[in-house]
N, C-alpha and C. Protein backbone atom coordinates (compact mmCIF):
# COMPACT_ATOMS: atom_id res chain seq x y z
N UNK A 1 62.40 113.66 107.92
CA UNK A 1 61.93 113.88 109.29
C UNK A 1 62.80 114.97 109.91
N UNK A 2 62.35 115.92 110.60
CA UNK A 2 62.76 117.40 110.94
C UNK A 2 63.55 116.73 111.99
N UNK A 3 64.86 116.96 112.63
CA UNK A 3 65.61 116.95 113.80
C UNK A 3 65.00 117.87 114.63
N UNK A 4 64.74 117.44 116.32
CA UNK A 4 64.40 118.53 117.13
C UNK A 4 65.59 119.23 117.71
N UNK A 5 65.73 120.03 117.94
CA UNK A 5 66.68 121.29 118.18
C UNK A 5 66.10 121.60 119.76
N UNK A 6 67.07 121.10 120.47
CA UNK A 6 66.95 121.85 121.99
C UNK A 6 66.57 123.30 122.02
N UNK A 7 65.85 123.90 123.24
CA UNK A 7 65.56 125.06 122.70
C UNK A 7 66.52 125.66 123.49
N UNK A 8 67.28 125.19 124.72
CA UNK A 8 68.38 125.91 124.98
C UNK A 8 69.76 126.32 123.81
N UNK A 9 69.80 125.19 123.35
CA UNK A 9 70.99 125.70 121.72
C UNK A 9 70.41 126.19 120.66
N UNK A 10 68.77 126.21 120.41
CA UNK A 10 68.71 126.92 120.00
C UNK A 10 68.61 128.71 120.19
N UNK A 11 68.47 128.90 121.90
CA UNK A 11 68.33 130.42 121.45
C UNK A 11 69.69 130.82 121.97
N UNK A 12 70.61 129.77 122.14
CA UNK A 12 72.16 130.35 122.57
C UNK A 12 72.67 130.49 120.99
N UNK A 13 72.49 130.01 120.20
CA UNK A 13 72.71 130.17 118.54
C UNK A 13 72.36 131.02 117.76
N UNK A 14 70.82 131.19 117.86
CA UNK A 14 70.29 132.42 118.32
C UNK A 14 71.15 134.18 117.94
N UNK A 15 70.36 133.87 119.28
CA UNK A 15 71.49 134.97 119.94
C UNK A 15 73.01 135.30 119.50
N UNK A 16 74.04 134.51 119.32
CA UNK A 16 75.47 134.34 118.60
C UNK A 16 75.07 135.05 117.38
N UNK A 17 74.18 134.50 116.57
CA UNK A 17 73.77 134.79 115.35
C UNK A 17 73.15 136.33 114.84
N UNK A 18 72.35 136.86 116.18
CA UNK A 18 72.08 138.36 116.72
C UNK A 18 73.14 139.11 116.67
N UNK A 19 74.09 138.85 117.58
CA UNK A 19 75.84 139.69 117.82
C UNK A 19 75.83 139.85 116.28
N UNK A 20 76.71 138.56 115.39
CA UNK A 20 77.16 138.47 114.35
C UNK A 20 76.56 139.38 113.41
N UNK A 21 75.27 139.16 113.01
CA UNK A 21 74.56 139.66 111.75
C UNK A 21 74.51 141.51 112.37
N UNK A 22 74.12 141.68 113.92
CA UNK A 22 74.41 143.19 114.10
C UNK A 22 76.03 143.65 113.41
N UNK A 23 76.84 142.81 113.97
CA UNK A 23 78.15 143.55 113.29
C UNK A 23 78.04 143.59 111.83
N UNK A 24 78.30 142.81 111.10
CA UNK A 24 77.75 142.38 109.73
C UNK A 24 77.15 143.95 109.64
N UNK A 25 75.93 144.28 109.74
CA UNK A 25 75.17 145.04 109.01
C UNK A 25 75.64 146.50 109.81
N UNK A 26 76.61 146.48 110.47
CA UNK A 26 76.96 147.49 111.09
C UNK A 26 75.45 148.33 111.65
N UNK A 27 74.85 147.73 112.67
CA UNK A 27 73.97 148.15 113.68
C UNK A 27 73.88 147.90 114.87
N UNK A 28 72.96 148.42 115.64
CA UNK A 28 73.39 147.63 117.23
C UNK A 28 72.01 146.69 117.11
N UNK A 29 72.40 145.53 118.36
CA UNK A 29 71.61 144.57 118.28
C UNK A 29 69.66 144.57 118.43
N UNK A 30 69.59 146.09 119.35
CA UNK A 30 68.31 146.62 119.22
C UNK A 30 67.39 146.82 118.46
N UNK A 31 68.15 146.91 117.67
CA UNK A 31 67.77 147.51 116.05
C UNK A 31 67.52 146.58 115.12
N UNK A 32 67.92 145.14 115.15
CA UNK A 32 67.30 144.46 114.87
C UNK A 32 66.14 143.99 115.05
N UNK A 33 64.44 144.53 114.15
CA UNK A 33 63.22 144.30 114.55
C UNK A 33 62.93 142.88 115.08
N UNK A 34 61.48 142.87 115.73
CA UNK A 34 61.25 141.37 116.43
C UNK A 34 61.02 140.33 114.53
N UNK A 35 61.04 140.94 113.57
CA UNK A 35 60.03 140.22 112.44
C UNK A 35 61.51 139.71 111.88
N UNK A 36 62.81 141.01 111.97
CA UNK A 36 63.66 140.12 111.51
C UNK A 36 64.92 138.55 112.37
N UNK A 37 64.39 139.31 113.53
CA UNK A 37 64.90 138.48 114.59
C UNK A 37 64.05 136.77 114.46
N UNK A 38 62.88 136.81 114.01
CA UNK A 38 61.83 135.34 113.88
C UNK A 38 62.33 134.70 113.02
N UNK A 39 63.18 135.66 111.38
CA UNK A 39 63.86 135.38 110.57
C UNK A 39 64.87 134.67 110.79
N UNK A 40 66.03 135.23 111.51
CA UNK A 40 67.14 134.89 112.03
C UNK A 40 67.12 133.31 112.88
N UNK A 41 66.32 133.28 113.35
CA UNK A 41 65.88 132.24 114.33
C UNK A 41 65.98 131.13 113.85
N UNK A 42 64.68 131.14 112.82
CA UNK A 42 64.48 130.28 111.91
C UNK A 42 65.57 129.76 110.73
N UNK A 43 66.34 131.01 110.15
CA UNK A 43 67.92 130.22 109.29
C UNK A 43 68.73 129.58 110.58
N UNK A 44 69.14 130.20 111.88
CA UNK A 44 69.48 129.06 112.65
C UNK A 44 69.05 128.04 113.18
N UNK A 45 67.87 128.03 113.07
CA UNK A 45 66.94 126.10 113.21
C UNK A 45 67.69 125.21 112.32
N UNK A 46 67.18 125.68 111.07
CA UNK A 46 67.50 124.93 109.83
C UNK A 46 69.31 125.03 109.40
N UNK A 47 69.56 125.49 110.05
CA UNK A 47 71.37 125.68 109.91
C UNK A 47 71.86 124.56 111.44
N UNK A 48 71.08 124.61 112.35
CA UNK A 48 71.22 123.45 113.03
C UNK A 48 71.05 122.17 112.64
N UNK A 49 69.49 122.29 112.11
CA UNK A 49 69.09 120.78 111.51
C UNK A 49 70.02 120.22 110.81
N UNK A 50 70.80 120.95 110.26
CA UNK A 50 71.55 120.95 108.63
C UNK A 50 72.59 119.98 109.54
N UNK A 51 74.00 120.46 110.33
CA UNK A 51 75.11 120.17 111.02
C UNK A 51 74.29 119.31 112.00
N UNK A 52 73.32 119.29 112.86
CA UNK A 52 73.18 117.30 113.51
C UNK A 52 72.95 116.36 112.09
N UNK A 53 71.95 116.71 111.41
CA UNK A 53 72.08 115.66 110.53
C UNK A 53 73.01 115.31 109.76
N UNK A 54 74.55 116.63 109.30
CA UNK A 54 75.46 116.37 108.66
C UNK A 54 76.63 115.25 109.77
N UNK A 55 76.54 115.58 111.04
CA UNK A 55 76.65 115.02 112.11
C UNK A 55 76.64 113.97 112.41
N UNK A 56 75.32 113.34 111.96
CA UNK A 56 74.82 111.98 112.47
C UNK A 56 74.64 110.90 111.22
N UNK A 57 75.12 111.66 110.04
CA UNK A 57 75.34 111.16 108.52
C UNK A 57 76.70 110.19 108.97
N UNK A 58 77.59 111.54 109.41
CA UNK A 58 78.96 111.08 109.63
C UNK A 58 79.32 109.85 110.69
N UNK A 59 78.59 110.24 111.45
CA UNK A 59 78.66 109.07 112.61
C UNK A 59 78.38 107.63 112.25
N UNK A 60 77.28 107.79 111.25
CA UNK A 60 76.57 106.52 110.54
C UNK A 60 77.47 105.85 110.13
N UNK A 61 78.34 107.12 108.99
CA UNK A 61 79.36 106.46 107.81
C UNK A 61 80.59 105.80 108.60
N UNK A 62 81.12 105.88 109.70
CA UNK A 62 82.13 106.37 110.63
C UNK A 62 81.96 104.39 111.20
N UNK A 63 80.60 104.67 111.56
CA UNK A 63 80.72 103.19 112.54
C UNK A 63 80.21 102.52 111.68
N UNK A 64 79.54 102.10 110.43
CA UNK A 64 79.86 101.24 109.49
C UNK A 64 80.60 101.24 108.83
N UNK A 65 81.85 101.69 108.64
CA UNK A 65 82.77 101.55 108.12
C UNK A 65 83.48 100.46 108.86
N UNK A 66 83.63 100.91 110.27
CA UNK A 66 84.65 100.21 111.31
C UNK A 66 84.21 99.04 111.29
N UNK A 67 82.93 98.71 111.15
CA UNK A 67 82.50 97.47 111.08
C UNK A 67 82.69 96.74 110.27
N UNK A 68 82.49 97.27 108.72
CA UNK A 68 83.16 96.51 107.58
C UNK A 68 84.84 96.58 107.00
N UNK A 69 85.25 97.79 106.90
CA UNK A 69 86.08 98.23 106.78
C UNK A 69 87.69 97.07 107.52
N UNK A 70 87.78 96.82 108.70
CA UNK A 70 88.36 95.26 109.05
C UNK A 70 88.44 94.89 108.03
N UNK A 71 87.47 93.47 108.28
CA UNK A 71 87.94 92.42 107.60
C UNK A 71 88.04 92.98 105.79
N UNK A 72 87.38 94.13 105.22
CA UNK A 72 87.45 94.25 103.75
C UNK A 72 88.63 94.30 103.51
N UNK A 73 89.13 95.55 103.94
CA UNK A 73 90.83 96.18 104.17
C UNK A 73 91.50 95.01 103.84
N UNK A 74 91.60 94.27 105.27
CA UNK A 74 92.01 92.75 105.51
C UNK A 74 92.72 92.20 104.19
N UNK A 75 91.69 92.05 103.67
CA UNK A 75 91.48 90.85 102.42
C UNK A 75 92.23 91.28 100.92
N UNK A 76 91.36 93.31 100.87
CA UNK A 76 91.85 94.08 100.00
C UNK A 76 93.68 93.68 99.47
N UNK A 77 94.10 94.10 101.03
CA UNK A 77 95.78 94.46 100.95
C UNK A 77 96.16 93.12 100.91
N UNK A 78 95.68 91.89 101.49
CA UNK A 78 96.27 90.69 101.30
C UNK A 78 96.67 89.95 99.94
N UNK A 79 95.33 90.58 98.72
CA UNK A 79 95.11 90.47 97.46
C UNK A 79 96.23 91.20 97.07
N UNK A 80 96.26 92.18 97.46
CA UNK A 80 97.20 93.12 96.37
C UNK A 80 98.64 92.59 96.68
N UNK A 81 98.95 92.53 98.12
CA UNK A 81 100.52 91.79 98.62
C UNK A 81 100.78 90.85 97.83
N UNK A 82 99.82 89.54 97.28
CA UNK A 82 99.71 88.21 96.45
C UNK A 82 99.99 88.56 95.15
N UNK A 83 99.23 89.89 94.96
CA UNK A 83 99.89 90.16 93.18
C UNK A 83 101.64 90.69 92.83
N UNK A 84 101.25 91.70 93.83
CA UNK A 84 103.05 91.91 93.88
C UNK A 84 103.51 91.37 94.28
N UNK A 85 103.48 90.24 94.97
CA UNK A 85 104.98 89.36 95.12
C UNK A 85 104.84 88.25 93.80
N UNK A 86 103.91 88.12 93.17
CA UNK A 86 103.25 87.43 91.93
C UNK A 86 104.37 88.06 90.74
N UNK A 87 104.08 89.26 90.94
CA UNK A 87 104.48 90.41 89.72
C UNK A 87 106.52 90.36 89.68
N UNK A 88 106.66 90.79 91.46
CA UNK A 88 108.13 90.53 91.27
C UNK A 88 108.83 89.36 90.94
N UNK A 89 107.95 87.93 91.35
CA UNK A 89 108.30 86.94 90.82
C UNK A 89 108.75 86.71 89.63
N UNK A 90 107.79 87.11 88.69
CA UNK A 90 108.21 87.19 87.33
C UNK A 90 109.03 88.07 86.48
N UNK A 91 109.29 89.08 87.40
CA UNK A 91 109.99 90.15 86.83
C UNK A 91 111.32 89.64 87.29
N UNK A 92 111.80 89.52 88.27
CA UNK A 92 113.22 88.41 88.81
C UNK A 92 113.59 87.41 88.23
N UNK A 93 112.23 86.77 87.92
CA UNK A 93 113.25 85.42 86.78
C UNK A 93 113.31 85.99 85.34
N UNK A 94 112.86 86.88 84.80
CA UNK A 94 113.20 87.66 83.33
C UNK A 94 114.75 88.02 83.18
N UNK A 95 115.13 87.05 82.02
CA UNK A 95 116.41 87.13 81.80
C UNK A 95 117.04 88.31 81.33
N UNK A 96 116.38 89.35 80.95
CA UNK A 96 116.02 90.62 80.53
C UNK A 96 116.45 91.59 81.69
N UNK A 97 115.65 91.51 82.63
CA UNK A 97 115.68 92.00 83.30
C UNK A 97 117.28 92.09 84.24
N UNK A 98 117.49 91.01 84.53
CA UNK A 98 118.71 90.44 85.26
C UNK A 98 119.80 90.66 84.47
N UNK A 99 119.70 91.07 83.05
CA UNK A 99 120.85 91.93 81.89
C UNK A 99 120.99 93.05 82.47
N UNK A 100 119.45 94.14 82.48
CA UNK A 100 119.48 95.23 82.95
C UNK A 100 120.13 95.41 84.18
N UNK A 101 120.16 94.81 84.88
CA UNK A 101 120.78 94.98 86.84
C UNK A 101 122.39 94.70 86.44
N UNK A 102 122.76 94.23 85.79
CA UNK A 102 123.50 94.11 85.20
C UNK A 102 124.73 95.02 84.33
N UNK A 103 123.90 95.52 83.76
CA UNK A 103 124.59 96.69 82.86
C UNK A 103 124.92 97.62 83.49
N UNK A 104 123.43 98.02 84.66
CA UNK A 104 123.28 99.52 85.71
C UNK A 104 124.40 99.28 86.84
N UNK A 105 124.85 98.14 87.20
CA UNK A 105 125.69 97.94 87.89
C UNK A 105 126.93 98.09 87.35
N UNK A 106 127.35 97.89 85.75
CA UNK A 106 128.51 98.11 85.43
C UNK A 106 128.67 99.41 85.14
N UNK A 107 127.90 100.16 84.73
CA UNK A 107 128.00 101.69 84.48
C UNK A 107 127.85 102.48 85.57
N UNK A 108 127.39 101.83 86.83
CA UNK A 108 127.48 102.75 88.17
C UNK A 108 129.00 102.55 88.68
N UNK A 109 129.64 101.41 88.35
CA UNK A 109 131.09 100.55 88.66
C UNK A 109 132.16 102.35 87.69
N UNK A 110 131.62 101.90 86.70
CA UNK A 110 132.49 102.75 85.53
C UNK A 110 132.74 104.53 86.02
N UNK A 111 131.07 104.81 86.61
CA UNK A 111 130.85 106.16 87.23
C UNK A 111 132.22 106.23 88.51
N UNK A 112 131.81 105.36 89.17
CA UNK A 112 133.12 105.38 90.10
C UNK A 112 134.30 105.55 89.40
N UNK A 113 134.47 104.87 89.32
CA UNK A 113 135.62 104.59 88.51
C UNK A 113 136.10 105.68 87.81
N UNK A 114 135.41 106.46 87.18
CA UNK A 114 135.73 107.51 86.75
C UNK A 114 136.01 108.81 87.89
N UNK A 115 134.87 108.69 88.61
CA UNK A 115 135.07 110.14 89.71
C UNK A 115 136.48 109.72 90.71
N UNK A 116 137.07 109.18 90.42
CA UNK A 116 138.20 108.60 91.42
C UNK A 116 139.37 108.64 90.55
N UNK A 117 138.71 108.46 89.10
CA UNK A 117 140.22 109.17 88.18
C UNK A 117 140.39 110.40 88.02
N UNK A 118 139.48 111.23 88.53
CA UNK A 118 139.03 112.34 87.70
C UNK A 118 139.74 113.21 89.36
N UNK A 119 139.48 112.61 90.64
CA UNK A 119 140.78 113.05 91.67
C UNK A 119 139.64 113.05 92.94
N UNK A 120 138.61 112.62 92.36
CA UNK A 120 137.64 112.44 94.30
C UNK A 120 138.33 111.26 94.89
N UNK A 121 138.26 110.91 95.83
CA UNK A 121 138.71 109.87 96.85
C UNK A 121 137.71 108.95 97.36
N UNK A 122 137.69 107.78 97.15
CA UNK A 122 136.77 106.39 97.26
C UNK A 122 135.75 107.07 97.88
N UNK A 123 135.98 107.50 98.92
CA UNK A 123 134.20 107.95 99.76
C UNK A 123 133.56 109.00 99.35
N UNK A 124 134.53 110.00 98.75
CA UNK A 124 133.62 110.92 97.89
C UNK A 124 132.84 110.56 96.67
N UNK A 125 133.32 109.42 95.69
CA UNK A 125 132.76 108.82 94.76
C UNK A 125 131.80 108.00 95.28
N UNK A 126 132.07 107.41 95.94
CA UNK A 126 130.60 106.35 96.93
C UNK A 126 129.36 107.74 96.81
N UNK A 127 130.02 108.95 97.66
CA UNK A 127 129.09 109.76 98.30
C UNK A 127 128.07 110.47 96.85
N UNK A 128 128.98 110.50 95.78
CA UNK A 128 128.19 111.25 94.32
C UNK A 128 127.47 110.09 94.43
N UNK A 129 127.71 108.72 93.86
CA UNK A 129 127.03 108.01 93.53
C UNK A 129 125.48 108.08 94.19
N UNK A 130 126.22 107.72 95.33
CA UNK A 130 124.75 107.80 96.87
C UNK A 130 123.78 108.98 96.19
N UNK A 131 124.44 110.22 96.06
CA UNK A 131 123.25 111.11 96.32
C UNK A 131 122.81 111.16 94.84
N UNK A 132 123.03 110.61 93.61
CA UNK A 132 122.23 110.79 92.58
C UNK A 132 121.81 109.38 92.72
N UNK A 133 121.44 108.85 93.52
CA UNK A 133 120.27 107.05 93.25
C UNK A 133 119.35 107.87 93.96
N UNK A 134 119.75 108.31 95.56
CA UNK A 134 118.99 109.02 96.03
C UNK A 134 118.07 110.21 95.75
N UNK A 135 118.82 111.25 94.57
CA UNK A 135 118.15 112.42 94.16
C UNK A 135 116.56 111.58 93.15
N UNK A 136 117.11 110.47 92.54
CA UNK A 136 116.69 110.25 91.63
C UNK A 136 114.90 109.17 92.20
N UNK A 137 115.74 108.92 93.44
CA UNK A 137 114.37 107.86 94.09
C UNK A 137 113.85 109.03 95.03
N UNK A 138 113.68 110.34 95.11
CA UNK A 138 113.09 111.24 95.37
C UNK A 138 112.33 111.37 94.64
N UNK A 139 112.81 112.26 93.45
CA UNK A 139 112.05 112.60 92.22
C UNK A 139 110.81 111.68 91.81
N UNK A 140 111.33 110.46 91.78
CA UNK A 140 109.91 109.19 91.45
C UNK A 140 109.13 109.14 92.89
N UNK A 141 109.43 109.92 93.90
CA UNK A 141 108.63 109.55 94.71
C UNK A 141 107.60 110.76 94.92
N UNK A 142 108.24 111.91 94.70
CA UNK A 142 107.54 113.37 94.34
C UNK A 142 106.26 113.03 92.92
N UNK A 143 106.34 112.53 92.24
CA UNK A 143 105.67 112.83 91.41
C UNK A 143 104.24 111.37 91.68
């Protein structure tokens, strides 16, 4: 079903479209005949029709969304919160795991430990440490 097109926007569009296509073709607007001007007219009808109905697509998609979109969302993220705290559950009681936190903690201990033999001073070794957990929880967050 054709959208009706005001005929005030349409011949203010029109017209816009007159200016434009004169520059475009490097002529003055006179000079554009009445046969190609009916032309012109007509790609801006249908270049209107095009943007209300792309328009009123959006509007459609826009307020049924809001309508469903709530409570789905809702439910979506509540599911997923239930799995990951599901997921860390089990990953926290893995005895495996709790080795690993383990080890990374003694070799971050040792890193110190070393940059403080090596002649940095407690807060400068804190401060290396800091900025390579940090460089490193960048990087995984960049990619």
């Amino acid at each position: 079903m054709p959208i009706e097109i005001p005929a005030t926007l349409l011949a203010r569009a029109t017209e816009r479209a007159t200016v434009t296509s004169a520059l475009r073709l490097n002529v003055r607007e006179d000079e554009i005949s009445g046969e190609s001007r009916q032309a012109l007219s007509a790609s801006v009808h249908k270049a209107l029709q095009e943007q209300f109905s792309a328009a009123f697509d959006d509007a459609a998609r826009h307020s049924a969304a809001e309508l469903v979109r709530g409570p789905e969302l809702q439910g979506r993220l509540a599911d997923k919160l239930a799995l990951g705290a599901q997921m860390v559950g089990f990953v926290s009681a893995d005895a495996q795991y709790l080795d690993i936190l383990a080890k990374n903690a003694q070799m971050q201990k040792a890193k110190y430990d070393a940059f403080v033999t090596a002649g940095f001073t407690e807060d400068q070794a804190f401060r290396l440490l800091e900025a390579e957990v940090l460089g490193k929880a960048g990087a995984k967050a960049a990619r």
